[in-house]
Protein backbone atom coordinates (compact mmCIF):
# COMPACT_ATOMS: atom_id res chain seq x y z
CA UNK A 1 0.00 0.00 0.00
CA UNK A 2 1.41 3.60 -1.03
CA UNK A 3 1.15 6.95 0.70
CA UNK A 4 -1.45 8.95 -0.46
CA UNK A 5 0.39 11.61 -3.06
CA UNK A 6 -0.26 14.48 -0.51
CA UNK A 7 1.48 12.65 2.39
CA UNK A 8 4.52 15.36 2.19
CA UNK A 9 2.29 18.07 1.67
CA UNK A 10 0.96 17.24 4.99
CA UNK A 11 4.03 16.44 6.78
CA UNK A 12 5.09 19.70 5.52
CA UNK A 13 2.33 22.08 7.24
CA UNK A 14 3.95 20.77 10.58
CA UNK A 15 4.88 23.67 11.70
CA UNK A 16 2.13 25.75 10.48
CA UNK A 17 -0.76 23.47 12.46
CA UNK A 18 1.65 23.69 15.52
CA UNK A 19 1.79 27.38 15.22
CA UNK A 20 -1.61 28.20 14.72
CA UNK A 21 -3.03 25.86 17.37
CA UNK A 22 -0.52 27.57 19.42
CA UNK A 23 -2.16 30.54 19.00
CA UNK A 24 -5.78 29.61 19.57
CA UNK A 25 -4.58 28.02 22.88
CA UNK A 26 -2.35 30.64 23.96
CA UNK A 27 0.04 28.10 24.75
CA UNK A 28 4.02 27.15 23.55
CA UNK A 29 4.21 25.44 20.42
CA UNK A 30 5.94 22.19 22.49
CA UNK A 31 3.26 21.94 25.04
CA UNK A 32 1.66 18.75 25.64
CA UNK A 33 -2.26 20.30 24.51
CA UNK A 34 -0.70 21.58 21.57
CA UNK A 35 1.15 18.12 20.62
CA UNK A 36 -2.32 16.36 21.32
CA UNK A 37 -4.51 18.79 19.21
CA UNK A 38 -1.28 18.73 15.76
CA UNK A 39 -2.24 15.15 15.91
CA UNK A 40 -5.82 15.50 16.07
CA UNK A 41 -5.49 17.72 13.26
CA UNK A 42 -3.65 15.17 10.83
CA UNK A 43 -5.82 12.33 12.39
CA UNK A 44 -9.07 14.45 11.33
CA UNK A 45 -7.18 15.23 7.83
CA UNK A 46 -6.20 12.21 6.96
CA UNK A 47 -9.40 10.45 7.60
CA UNK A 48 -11.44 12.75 6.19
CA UNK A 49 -9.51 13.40 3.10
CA UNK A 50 -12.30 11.74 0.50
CA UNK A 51 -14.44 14.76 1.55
CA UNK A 52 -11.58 17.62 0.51
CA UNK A 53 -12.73 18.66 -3.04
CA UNK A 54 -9.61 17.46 -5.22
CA UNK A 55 -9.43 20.95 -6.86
CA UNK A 56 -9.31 22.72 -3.08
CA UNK A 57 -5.86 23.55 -1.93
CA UNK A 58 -4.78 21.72 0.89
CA UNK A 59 -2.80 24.52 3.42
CA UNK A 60 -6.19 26.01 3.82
CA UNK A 61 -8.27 22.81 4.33
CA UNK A 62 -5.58 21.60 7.23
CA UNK A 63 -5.72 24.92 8.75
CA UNK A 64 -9.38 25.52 8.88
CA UNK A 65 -9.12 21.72 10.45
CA UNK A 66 -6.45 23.04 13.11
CA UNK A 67 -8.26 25.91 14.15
CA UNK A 68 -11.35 23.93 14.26
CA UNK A 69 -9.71 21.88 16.74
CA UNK A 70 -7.57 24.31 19.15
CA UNK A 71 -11.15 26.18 19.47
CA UNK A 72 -12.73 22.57 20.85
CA UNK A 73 -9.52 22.11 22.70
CA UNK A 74 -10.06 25.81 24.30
CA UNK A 75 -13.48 25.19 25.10
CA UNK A 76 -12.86 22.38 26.98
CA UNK A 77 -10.35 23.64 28.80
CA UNK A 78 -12.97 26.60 29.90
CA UNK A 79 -15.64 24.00 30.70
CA UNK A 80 -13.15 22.34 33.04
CA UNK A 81 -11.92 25.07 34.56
CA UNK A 82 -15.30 26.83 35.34
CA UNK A 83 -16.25 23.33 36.66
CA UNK A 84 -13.10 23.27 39.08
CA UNK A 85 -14.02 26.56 40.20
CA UNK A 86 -17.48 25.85 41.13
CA UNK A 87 -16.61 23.11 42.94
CA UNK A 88 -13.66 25.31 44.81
CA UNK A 89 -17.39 27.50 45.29
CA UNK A 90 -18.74 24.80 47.27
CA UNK A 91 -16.41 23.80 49.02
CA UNK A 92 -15.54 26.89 50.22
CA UNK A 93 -19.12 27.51 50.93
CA UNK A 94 -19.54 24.69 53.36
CA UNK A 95 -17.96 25.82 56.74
CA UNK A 96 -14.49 24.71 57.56
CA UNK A 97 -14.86 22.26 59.95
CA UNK A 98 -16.84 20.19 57.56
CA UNK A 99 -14.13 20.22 54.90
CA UNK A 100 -11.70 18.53 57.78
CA UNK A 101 -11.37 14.99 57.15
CA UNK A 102 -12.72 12.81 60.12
CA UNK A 103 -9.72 10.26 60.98
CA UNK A 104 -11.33 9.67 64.33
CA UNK A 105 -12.47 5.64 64.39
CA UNK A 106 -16.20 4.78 62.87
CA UNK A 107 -19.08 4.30 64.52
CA UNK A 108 -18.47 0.99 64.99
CA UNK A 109 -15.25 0.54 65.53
CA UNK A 110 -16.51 3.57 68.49
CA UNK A 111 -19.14 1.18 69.67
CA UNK A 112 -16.75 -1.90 69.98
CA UNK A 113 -14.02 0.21 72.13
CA UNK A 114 -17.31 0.91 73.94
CA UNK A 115 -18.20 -2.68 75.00
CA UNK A 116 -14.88 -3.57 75.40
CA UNK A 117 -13.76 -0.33 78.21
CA UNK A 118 -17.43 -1.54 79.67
CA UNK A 119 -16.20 -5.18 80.02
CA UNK A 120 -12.74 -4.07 81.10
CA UNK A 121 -14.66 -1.87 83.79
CA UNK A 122 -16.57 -4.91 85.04
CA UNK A 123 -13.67 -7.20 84.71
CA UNK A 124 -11.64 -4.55 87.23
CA UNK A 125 -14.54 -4.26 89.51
CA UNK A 126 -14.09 -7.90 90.15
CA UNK A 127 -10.37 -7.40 91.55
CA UNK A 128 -9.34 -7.07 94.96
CA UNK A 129 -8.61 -2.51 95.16
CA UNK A 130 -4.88 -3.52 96.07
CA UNK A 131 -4.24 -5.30 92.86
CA UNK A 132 -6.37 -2.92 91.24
CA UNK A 133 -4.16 -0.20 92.05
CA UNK A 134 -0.97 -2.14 91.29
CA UNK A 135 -2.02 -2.80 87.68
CA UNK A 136 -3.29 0.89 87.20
CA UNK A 137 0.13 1.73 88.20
CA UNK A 138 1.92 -0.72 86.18
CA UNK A 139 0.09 0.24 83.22
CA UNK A 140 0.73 4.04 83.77
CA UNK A 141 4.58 2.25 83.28
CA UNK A 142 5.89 2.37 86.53
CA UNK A 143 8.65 -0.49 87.12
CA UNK A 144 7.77 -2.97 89.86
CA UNK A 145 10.03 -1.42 92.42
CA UNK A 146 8.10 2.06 92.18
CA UNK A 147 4.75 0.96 92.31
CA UNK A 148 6.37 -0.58 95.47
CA UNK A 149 7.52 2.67 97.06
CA UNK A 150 4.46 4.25 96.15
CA UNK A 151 1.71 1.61 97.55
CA UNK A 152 4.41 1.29 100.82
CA UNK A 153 4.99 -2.80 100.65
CA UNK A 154 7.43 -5.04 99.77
CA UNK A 155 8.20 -5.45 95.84
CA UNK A 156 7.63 -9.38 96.34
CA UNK A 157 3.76 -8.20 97.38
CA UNK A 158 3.14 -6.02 94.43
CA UNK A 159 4.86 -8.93 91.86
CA UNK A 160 2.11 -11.19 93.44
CA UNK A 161 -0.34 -8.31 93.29
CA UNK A 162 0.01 -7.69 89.38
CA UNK A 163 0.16 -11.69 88.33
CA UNK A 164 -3.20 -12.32 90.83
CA UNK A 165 -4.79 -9.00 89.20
CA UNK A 166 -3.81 -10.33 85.49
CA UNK A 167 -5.08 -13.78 85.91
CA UNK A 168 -8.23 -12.16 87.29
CA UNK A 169 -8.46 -10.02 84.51
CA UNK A 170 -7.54 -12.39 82.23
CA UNK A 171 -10.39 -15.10 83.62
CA UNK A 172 -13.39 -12.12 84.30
CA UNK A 173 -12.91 -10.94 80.56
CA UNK A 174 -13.26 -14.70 79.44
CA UNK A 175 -16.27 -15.37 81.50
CA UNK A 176 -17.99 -12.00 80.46
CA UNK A 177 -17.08 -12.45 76.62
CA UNK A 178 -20.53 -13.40 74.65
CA UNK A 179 -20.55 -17.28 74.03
CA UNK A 180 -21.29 -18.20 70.60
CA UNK A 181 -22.76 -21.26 71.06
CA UNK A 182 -25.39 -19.86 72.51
């Protein structure tokens, strides 16, 4: 299969399609809309070409196609752009605090730190207040020998306090966890 005779015609008007849909855009003749719309233009020309009369000069034909197309190109640029900026609108309408993102948990991961503090509350309630206090103390990260100092006893005492209060922990949370073979 041959080129079609006015292949190098074509190839020649290059720079002239580049230029012109440079100008209708307002843009560089190397930027990126005005590469996409020079080959639109020889797309649309070379596709079309059966509807060119074959007396009609072909530098005018291209360019009518290339301005054609840089005015579509401009358009919708303008349609996006006044789209982006009524959607700035609105969000700029809605007060700030409902434009911050919400990282907090959801609702029911909220709800299931819910039942679980209740069943750690009931599980505690269960314990004995000295080994009560000796895990609230250990968990604040106080070493074995403070908590010691602070609840005035031996560190032996508070070493049995915290294993007691964990086991109790440990079985009240199992016995108050639902059953599913229920």
């Amino acid at each position: 299969m041959s080129e079609p005779p006015h292949h190098d015609a074509l190839a020649a008007l290059e720079p002239a399609v580049r230029h012109l849909v440079a100008y209708v855009l307002g843009a560089r003749p190397h930027e990126v809309d005005v590469e996409d719309c020079t080959s639109e233009v020889f797309r649309r020309a070379l596709e079309s070409e059966e509807k060119r009369q074959p007396d009609a000069p072909l530098r005018p034909w291209v360019l009518g196609i290339a301005r054609n197309v840089a005015l579509d190109a401009r358009r919708t640029r303008a349609r996006t752009l006044r789209r982006s900026e009524l959607r700035a609108a609105d969000d700029e309408a809605q007060p700030a605090l409902e434009r911050v993102p919400d990282t907090g948990p959801a609702p029911d991961d909220q709800a299931a730190l819910a039942q679980r503090r209740v069943r750690l509350q009931g599980a505690l309630a269960t314990l004995p207040d000295e080994q009560r206090r000796a895990l609230f103390f250990h968990a604040e990260g106080l070493g074995y020998c403070e908590i010691a100092e602070r609840m005035a006893v031996p560190m032996g005492t508070v070493c049995t306090w915290i294993s007691r209060g964990r086991k109790g922990l440990a079985s009240a949370l199992t016995d108050l966890s639902p059953r599913e073979d229920r």
